[in-house]
Protein backbone atom coordinates (compact mmCIF):
# COMPACT_ATOMS: atom_id res chain seq x y z
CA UNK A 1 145.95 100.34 42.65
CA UNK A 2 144.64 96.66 42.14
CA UNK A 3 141.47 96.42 40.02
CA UNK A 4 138.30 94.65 42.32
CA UNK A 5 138.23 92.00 39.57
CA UNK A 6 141.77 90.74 39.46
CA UNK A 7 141.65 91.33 43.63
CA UNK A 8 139.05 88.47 43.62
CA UNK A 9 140.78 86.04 41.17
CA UNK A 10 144.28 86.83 43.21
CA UNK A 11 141.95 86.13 46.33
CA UNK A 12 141.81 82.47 45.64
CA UNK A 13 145.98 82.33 45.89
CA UNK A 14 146.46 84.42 49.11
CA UNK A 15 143.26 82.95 50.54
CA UNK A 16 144.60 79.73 50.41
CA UNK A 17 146.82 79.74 53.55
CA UNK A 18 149.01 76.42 52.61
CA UNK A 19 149.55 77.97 49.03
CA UNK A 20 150.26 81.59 50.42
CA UNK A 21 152.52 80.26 53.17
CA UNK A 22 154.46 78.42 50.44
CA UNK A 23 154.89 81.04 47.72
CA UNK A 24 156.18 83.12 50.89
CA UNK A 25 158.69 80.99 52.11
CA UNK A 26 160.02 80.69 48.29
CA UNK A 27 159.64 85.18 48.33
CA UNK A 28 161.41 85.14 51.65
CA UNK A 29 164.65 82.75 50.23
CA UNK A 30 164.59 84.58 46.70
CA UNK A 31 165.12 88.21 48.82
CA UNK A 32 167.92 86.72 51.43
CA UNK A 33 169.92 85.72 48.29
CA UNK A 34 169.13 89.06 46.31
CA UNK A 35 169.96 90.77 50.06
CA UNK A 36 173.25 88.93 50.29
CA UNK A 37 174.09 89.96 46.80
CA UNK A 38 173.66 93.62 47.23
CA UNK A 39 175.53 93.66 49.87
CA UNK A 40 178.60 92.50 47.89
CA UNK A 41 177.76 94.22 44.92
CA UNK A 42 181.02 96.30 43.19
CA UNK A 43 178.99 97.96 39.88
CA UNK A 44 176.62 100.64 40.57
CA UNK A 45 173.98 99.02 37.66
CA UNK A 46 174.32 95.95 39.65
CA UNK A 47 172.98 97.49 42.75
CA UNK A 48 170.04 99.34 40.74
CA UNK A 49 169.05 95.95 39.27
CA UNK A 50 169.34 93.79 42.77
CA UNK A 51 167.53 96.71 44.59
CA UNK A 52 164.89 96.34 41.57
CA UNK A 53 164.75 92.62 42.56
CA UNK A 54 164.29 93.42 46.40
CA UNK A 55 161.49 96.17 45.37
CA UNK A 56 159.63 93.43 43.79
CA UNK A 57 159.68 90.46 45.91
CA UNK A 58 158.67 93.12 48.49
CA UNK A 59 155.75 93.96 46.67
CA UNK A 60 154.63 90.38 45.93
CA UNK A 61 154.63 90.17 49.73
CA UNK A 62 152.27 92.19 50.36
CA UNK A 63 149.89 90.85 47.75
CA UNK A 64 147.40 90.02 50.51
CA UNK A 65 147.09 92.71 51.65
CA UNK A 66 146.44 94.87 48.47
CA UNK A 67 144.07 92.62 47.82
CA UNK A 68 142.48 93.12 51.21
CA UNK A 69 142.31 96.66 50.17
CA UNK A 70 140.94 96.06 46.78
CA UNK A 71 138.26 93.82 48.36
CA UNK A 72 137.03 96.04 50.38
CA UNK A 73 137.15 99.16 48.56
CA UNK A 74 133.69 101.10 48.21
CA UNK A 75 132.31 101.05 44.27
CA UNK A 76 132.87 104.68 44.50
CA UNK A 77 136.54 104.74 45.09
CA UNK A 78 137.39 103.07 41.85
């Protein structure tokens, strides 16, 4: 769960729809290629590590809206 604090200082980066749309784009290329890997893959530890990869860049791309969440989470939640 993201912390209310860092939520606000990530808030200036995902707020910022030109920077957002950017670091996106570059997330979207970076998981293609990983994509395109695993699916030629031949080592099962090269698989865990690519699907690592893909778990990631998934995550970062839904940064805004974890920090949506965080936002707007009651003080009681926490």
């Amino acid at each position: 769960m993201l912390d209310k604090q860092l939520a606000k200082r990530l808030n200036l980066l995902v707020g910022n729809k030109e920077l957002w749309e950017a670091l996106q784009e570059y997330l979207h290329s970076l998981k293609t290629l990983d994509l395109q890997a695993l699916a030629v893959a031949t080592s099962e530890s090269e698989m865990f590590r690519l699907q690592g990869k893909v778990n990631s860049l998934v995550r970062l791309e839904q940064l805004p809206d974890k920090v949506k969440e965080a936002l707007t989470r009651k003080e009681e939640e926490q």
